[in-house]
PDB file of N, CA and C in Angstrom:
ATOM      1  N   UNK A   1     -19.807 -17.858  40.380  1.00  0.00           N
ATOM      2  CA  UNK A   1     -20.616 -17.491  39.239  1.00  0.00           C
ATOM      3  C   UNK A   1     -21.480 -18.672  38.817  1.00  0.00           C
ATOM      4  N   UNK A   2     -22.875 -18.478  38.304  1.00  0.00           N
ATOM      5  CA  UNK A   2     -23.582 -19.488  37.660  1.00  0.00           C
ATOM      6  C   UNK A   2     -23.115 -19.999  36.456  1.00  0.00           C
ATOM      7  N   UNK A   3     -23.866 -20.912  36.471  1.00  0.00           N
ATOM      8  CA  UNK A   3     -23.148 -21.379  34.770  1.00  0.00           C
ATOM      9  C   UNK A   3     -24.204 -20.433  33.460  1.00  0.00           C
ATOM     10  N   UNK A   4     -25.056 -19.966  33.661  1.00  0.00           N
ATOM     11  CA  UNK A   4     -25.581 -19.066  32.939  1.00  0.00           C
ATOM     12  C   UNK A   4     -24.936 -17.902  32.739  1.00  0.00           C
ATOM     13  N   UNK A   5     -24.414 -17.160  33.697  1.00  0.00           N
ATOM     14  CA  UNK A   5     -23.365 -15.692  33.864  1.00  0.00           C
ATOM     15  C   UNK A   5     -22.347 -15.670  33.114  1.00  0.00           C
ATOM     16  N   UNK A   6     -21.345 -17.582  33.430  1.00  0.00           N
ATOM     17  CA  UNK A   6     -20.276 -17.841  32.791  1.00  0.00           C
ATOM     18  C   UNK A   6     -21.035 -18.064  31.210  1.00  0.00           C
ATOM     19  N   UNK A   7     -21.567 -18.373  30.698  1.00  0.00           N
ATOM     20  CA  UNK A   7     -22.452 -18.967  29.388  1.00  0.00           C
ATOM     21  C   UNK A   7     -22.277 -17.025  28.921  1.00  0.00           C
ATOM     22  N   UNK A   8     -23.450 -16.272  29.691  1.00  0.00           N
ATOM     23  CA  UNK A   8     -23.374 -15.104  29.201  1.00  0.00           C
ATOM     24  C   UNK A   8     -22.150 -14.299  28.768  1.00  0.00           C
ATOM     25  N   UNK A   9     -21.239 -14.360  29.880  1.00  0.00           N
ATOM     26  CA  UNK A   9     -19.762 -13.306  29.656  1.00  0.00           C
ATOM     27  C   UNK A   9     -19.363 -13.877  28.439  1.00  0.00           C
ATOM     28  N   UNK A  10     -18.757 -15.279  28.057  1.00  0.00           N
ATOM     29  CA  UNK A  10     -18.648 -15.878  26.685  1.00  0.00           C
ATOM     30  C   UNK A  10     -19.246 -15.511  25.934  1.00  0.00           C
ATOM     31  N   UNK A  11     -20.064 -15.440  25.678  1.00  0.00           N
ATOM     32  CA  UNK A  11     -21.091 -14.912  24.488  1.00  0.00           C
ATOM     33  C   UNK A  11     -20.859 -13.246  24.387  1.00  0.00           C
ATOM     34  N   UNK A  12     -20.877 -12.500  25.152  1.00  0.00           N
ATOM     35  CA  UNK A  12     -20.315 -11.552  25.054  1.00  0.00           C
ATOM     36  C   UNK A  12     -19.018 -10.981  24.375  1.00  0.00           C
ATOM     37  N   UNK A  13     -18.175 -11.794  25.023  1.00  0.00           N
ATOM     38  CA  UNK A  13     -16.553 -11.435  24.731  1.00  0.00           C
ATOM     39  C   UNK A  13     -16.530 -11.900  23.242  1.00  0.00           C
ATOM     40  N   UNK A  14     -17.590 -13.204  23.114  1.00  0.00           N
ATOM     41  CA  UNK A  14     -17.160 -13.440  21.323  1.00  0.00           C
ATOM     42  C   UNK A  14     -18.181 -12.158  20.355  1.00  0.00           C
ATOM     43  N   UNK A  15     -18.709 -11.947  21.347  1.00  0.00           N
ATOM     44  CA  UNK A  15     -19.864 -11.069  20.206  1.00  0.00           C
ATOM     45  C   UNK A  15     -19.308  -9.834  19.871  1.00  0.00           C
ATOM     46  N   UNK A  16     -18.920  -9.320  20.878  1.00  0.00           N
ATOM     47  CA  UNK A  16     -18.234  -7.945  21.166  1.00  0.00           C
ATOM     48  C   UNK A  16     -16.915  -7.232  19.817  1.00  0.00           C
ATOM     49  N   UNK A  17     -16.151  -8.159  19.326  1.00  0.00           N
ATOM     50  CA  UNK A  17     -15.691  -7.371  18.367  1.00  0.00           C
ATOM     51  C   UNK A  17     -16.441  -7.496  17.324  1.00  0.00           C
ATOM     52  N   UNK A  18     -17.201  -7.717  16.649  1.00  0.00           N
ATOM     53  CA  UNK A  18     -18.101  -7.575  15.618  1.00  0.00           C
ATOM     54  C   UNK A  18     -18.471  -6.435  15.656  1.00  0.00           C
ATOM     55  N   UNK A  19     -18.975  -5.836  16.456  1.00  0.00           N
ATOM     56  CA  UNK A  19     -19.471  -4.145  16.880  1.00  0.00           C
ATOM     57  C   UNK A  19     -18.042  -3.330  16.844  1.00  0.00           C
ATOM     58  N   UNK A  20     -17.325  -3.546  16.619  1.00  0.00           N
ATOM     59  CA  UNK A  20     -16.385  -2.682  16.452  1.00  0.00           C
ATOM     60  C   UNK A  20     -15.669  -2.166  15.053  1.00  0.00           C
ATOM     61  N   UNK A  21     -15.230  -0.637  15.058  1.00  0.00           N
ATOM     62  CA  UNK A  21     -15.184  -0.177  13.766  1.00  0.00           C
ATOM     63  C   UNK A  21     -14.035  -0.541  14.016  1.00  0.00           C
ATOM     64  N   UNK A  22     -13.513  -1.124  12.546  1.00  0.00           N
ATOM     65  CA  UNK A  22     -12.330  -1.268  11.698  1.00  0.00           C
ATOM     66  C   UNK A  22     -12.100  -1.911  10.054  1.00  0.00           C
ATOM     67  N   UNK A  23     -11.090  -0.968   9.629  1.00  0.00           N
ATOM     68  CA  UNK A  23     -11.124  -1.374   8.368  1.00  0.00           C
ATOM     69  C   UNK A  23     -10.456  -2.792   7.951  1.00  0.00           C
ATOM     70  N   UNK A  24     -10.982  -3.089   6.742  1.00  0.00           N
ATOM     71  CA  UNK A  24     -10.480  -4.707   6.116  1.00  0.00           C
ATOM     72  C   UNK A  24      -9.872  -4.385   5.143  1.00  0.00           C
ATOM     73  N   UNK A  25     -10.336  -3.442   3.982  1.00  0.00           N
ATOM     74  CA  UNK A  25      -9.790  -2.921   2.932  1.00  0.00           C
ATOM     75  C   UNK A  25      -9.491  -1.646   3.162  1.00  0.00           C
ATOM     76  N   UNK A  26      -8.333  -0.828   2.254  1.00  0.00           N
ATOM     77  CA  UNK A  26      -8.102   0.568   2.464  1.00  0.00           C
ATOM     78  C   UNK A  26      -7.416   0.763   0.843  1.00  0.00           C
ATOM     79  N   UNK A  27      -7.346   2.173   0.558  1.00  0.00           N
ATOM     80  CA  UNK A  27      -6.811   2.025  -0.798  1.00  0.00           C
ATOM     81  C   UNK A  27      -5.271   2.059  -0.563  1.00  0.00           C
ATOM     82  N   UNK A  28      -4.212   1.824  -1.244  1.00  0.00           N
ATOM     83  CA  UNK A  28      -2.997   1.879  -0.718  1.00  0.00           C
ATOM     84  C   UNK A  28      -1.817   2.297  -2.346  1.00  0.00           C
ATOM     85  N   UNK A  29      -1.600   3.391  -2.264  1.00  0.00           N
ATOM     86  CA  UNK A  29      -0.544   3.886  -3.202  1.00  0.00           C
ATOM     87  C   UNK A  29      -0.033   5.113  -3.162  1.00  0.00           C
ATOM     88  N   UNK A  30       0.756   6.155  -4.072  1.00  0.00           N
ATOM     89  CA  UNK A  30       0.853   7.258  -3.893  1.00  0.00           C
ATOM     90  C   UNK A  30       0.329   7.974  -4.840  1.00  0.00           C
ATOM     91  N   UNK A  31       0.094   9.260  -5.041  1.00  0.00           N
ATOM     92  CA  UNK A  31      -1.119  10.322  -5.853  1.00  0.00           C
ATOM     93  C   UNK A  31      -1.944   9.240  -6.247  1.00  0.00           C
ATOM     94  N   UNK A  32      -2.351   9.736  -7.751  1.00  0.00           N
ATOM     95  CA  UNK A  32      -3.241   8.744  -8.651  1.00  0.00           C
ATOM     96  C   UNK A  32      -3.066   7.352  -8.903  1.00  0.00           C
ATOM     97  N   UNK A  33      -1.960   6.895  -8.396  1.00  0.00           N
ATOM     98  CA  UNK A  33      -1.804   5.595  -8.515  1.00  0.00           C
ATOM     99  C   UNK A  33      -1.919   4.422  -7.327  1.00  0.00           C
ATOM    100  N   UNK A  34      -3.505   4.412  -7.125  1.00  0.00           N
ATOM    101  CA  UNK A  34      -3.557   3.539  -6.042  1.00  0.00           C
ATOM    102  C   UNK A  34      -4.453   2.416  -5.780  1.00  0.00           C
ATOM    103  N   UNK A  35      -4.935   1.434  -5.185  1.00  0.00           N
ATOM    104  CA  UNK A  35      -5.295   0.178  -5.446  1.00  0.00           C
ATOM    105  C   UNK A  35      -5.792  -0.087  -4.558  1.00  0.00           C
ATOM    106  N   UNK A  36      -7.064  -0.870  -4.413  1.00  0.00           N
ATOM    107  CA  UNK A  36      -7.405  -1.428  -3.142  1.00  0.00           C
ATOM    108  C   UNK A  36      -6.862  -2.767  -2.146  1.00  0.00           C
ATOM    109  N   UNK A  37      -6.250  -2.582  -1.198  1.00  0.00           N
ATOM    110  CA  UNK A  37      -5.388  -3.518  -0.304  1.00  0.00           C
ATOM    111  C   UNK A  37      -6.283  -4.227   0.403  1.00  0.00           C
ATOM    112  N   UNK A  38      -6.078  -5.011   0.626  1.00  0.00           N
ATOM    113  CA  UNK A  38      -6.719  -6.278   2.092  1.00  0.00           C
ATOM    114  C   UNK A  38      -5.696  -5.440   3.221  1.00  0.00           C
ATOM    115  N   UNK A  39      -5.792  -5.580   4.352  1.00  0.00           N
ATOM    116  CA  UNK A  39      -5.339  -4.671   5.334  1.00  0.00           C
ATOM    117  C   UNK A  39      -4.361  -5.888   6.248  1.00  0.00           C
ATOM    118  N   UNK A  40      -5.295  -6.726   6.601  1.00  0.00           N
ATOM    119  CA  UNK A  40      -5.171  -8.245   7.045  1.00  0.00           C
ATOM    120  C   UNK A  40      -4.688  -9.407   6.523  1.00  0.00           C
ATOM    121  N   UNK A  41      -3.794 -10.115   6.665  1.00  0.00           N
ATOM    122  CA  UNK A  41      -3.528 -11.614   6.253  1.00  0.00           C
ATOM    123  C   UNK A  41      -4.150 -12.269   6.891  1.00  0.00           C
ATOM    124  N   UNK A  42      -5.377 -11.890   7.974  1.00  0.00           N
ATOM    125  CA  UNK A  42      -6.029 -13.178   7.970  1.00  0.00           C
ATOM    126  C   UNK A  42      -5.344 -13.816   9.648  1.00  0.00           C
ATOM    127  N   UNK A  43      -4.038 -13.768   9.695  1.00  0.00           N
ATOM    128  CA  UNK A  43      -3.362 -14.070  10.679  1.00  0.00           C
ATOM    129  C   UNK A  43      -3.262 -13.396  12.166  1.00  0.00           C
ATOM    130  N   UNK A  44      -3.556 -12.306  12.258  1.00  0.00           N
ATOM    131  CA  UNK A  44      -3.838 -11.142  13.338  1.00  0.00           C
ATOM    132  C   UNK A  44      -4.986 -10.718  13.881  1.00  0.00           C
ATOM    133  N   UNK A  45      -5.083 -10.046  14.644  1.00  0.00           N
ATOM    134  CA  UNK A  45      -6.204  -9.637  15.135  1.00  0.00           C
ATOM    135  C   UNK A  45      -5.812  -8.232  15.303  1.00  0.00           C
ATOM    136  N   UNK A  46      -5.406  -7.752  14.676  1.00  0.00           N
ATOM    137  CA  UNK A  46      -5.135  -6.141  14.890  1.00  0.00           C
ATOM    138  C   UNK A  46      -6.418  -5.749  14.307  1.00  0.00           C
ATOM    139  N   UNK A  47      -6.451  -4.426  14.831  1.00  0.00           N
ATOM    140  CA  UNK A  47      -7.746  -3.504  14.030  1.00  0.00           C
ATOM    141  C   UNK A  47      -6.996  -2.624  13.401  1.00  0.00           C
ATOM    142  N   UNK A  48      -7.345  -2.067  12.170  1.00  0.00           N
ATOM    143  CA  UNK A  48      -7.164  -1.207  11.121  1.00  0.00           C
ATOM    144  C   UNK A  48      -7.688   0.213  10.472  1.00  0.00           C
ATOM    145  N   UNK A  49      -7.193   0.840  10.566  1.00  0.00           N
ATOM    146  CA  UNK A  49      -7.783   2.083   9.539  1.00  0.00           C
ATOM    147  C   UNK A  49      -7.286   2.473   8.555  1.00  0.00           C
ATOM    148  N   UNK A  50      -7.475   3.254   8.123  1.00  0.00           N
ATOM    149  CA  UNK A  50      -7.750   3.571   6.679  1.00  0.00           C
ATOM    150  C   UNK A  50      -6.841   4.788   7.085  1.00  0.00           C
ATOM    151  N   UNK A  51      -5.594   5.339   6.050  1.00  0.00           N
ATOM    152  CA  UNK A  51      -4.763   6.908   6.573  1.00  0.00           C
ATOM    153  C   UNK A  51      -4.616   7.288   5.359  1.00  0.00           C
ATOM    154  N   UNK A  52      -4.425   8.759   5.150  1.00  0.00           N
ATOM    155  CA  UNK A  52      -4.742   9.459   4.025  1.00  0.00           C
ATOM    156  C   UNK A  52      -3.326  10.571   4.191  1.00  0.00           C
ATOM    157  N   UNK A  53      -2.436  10.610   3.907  1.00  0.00           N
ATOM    158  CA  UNK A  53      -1.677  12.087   4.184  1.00  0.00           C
ATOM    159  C   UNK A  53      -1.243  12.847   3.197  1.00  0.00           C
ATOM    160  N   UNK A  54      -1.559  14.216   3.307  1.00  0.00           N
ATOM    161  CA  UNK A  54      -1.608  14.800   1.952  1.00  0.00           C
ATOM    162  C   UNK A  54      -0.256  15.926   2.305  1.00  0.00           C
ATOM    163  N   UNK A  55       0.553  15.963   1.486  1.00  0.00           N
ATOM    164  CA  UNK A  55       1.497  16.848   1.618  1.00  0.00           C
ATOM    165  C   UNK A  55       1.505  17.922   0.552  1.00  0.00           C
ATOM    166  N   UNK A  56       1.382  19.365   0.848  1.00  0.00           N
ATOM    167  CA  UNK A  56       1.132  20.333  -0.118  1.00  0.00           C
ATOM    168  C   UNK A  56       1.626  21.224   0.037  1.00  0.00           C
ATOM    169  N   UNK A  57       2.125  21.599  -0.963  1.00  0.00           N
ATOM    170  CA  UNK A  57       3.350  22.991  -1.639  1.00  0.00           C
ATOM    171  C   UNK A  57       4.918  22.377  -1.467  1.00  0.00           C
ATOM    172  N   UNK A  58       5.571  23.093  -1.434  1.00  0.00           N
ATOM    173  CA  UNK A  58       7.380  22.207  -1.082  1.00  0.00           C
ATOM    174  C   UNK A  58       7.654  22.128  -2.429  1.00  0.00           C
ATOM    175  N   UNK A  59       8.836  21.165  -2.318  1.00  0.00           N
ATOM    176  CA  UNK A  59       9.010  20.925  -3.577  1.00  0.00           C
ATOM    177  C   UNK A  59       8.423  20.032  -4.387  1.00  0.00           C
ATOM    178  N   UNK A  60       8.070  19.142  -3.713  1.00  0.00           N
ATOM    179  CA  UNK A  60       7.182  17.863  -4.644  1.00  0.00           C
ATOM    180  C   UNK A  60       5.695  17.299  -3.328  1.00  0.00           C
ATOM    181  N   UNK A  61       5.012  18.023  -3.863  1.00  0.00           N
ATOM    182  CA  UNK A  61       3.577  17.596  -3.140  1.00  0.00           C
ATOM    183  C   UNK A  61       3.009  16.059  -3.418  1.00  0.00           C
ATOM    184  N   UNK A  62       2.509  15.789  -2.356  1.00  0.00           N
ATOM    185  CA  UNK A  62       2.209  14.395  -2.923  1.00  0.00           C
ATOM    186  C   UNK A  62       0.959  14.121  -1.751  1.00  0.00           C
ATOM    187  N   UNK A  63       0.748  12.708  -2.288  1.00  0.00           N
ATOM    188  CA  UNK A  63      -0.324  12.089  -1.507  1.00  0.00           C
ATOM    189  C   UNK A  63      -0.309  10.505  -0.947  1.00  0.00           C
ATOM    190  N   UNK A  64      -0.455  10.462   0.084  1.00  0.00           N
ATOM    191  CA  UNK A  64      -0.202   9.125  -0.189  1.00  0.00           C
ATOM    192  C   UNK A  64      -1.238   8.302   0.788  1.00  0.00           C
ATOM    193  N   UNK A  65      -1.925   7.342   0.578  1.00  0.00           N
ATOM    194  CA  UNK A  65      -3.053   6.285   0.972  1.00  0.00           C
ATOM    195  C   UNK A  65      -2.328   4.594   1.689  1.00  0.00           C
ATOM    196  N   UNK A  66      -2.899   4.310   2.747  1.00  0.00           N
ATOM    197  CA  UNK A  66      -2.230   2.725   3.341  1.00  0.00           C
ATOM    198  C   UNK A  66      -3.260   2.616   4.525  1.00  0.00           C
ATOM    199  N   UNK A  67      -2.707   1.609   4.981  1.00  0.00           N
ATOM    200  CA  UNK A  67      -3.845   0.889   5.583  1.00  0.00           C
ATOM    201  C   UNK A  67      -2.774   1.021   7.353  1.00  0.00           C
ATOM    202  N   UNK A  68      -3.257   1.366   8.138  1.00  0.00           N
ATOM    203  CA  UNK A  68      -2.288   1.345   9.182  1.00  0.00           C
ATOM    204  C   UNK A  68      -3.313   0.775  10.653  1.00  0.00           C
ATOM    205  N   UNK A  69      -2.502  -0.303  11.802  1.00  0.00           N
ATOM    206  CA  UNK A  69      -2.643  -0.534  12.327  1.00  0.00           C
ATOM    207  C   UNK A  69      -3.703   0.772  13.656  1.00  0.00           C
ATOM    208  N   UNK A  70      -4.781   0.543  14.426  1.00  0.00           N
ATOM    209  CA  UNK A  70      -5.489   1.840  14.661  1.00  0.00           C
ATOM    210  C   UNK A  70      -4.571   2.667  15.966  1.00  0.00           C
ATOM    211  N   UNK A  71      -3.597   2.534  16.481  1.00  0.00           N
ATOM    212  CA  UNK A  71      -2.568   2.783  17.148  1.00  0.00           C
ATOM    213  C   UNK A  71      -1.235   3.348  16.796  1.00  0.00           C
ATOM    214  N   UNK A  72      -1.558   3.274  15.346  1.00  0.00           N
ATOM    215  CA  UNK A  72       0.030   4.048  14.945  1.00  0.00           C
ATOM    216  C   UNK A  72      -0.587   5.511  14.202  1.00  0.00           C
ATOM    217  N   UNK A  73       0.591   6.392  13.948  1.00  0.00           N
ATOM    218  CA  UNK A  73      -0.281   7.571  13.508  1.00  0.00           C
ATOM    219  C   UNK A  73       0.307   7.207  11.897  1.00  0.00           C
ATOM    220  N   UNK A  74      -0.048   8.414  11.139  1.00  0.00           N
ATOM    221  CA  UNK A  74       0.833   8.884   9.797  1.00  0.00           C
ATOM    222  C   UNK A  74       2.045   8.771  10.013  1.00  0.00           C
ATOM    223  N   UNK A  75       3.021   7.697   9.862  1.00  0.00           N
ATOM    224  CA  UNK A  75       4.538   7.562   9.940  1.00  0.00           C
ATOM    225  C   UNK A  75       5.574   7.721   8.599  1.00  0.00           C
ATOM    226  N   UNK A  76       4.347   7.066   7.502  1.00  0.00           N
ATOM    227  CA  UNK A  76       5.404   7.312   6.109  1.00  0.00           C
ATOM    228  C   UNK A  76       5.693   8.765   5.917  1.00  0.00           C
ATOM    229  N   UNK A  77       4.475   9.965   5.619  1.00  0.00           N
ATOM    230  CA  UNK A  77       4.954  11.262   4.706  1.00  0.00           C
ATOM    231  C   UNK A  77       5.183  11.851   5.706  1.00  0.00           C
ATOM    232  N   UNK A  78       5.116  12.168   6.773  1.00  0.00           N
ATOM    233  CA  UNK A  78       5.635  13.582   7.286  1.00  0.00           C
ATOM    234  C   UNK A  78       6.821  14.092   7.676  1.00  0.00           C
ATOM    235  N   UNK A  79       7.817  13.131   7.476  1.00  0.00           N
ATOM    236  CA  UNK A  79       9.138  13.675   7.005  1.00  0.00           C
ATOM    237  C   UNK A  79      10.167  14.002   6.167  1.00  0.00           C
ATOM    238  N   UNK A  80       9.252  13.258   5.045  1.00  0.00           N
ATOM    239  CA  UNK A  80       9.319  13.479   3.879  1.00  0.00           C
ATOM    240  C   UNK A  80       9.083  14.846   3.503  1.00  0.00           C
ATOM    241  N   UNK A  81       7.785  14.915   3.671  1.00  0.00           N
ATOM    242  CA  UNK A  81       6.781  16.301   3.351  1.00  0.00           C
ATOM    243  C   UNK A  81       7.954  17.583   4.127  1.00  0.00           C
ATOM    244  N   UNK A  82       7.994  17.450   5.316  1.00  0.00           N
ATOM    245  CA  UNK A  82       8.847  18.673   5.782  1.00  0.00           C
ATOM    246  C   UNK A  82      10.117  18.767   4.979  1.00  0.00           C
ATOM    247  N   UNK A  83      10.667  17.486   4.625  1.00  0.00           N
ATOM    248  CA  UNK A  83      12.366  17.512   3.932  1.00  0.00           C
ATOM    249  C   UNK A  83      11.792  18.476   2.789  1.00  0.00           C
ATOM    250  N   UNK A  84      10.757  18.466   2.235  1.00  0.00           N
ATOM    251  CA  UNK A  84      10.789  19.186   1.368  1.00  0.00           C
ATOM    252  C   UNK A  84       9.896  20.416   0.991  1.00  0.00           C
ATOM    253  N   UNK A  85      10.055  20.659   2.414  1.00  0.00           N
ATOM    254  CA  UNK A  85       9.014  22.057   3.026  1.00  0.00           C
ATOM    255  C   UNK A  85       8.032  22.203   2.289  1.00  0.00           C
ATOM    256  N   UNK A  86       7.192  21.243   2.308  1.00  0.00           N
ATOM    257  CA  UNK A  86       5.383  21.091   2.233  1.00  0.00           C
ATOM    258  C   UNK A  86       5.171  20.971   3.753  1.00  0.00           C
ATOM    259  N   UNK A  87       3.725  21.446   3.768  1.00  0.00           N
ATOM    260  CA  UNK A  87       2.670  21.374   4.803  1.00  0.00           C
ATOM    261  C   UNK A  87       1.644  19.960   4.622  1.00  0.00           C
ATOM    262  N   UNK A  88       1.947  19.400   5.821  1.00  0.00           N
ATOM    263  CA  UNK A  88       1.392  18.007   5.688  1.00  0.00           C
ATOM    264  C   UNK A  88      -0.040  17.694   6.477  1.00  0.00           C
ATOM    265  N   UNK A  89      -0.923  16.489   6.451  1.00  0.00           N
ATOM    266  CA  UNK A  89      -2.398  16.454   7.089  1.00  0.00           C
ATOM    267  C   UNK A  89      -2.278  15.022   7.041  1.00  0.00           C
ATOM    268  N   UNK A  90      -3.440  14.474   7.804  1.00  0.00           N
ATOM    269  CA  UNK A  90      -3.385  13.373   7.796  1.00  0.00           C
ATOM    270  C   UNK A  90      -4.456  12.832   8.278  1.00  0.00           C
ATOM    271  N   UNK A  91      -5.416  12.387   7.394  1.00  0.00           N
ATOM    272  CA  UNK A  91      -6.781  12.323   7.787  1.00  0.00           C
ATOM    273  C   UNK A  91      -6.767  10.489   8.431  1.00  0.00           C
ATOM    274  N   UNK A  92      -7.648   9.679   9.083  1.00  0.00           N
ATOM    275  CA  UNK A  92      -7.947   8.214   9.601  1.00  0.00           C
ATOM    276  C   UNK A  92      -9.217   8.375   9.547  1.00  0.00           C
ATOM    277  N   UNK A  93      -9.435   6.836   8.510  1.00  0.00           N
ATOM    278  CA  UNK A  93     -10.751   6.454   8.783  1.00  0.00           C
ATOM    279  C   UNK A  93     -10.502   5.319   9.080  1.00  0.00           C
ATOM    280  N   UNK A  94     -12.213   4.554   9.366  1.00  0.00           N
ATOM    281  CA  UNK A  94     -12.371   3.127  10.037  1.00  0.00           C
ATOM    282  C   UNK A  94     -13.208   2.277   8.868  1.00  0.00           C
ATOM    283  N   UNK A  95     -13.907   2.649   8.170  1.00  0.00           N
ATOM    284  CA  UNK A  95     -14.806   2.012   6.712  1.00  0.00           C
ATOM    285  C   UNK A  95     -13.625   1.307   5.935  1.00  0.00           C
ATOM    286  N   UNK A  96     -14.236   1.057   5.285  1.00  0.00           N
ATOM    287  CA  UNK A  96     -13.405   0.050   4.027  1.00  0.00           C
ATOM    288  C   UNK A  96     -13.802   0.856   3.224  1.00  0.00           C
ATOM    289  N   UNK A  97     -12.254   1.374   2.623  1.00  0.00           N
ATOM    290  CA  UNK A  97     -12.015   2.293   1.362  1.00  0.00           C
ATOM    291  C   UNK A  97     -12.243   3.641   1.409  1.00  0.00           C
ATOM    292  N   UNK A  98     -12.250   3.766   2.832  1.00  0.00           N
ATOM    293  CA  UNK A  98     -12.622   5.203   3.284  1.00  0.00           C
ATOM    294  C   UNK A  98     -11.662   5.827   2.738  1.00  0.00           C
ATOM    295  N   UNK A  99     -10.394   6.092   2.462  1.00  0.00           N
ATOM    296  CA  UNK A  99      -9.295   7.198   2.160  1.00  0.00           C
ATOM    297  C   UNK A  99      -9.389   7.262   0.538  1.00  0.00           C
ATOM    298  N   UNK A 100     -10.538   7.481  -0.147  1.00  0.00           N
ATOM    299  CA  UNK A 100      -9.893   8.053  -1.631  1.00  0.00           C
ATOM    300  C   UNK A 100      -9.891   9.191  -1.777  1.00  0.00           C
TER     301      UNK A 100
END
């Protein structure tokens, strides 16, 4: 390889996650009571989204907002939600503050 090619691929590989969607902030609580989170300590390089899961009818409907790694799904409510025979959803975004 030239030293220009090698110069180029570098420049690339650093440029390259900048173009990529992921969240920094997400709101994070349950129903009406929720807050905007940093997603990141700063320490990782994970990418992030934004998860929303809404559990409705059952005995106690609820909602709940967090910030989750972009590889994991809805893990907190949906067993919750079934324990208490609600119908559950679970929306992902990639914006900052996308889930209100």
């Amino acid at each position: 390889m030239t030293r220009m090619t090698v110069y180029l691929l570098f420049l690339l590989i650093a440029v390259l996650p900048l173009f990529t969607e992921s969240a920094k902030f997400c709101f994070s609580g349950q129903n009406n009571r929720y807050t905007k989170k940093q997603c990141s300590t700063g320490g990782d390089d994970f990418e992030y989204t934004c998860q929303k899961f809404v559990c409705e009818g059952g005995r106690a409907p609820f909602v709940l907002r967090t910030c989750a790694r972009k590889n994991q799904g809805c893990i907190a409510g949906p067993r919750t939600c079934k324990f208490s025979g609600g119908q559950g959803s679970c929306t992902k975004c990639d914006a900052d503050t996308c889930n209100n």
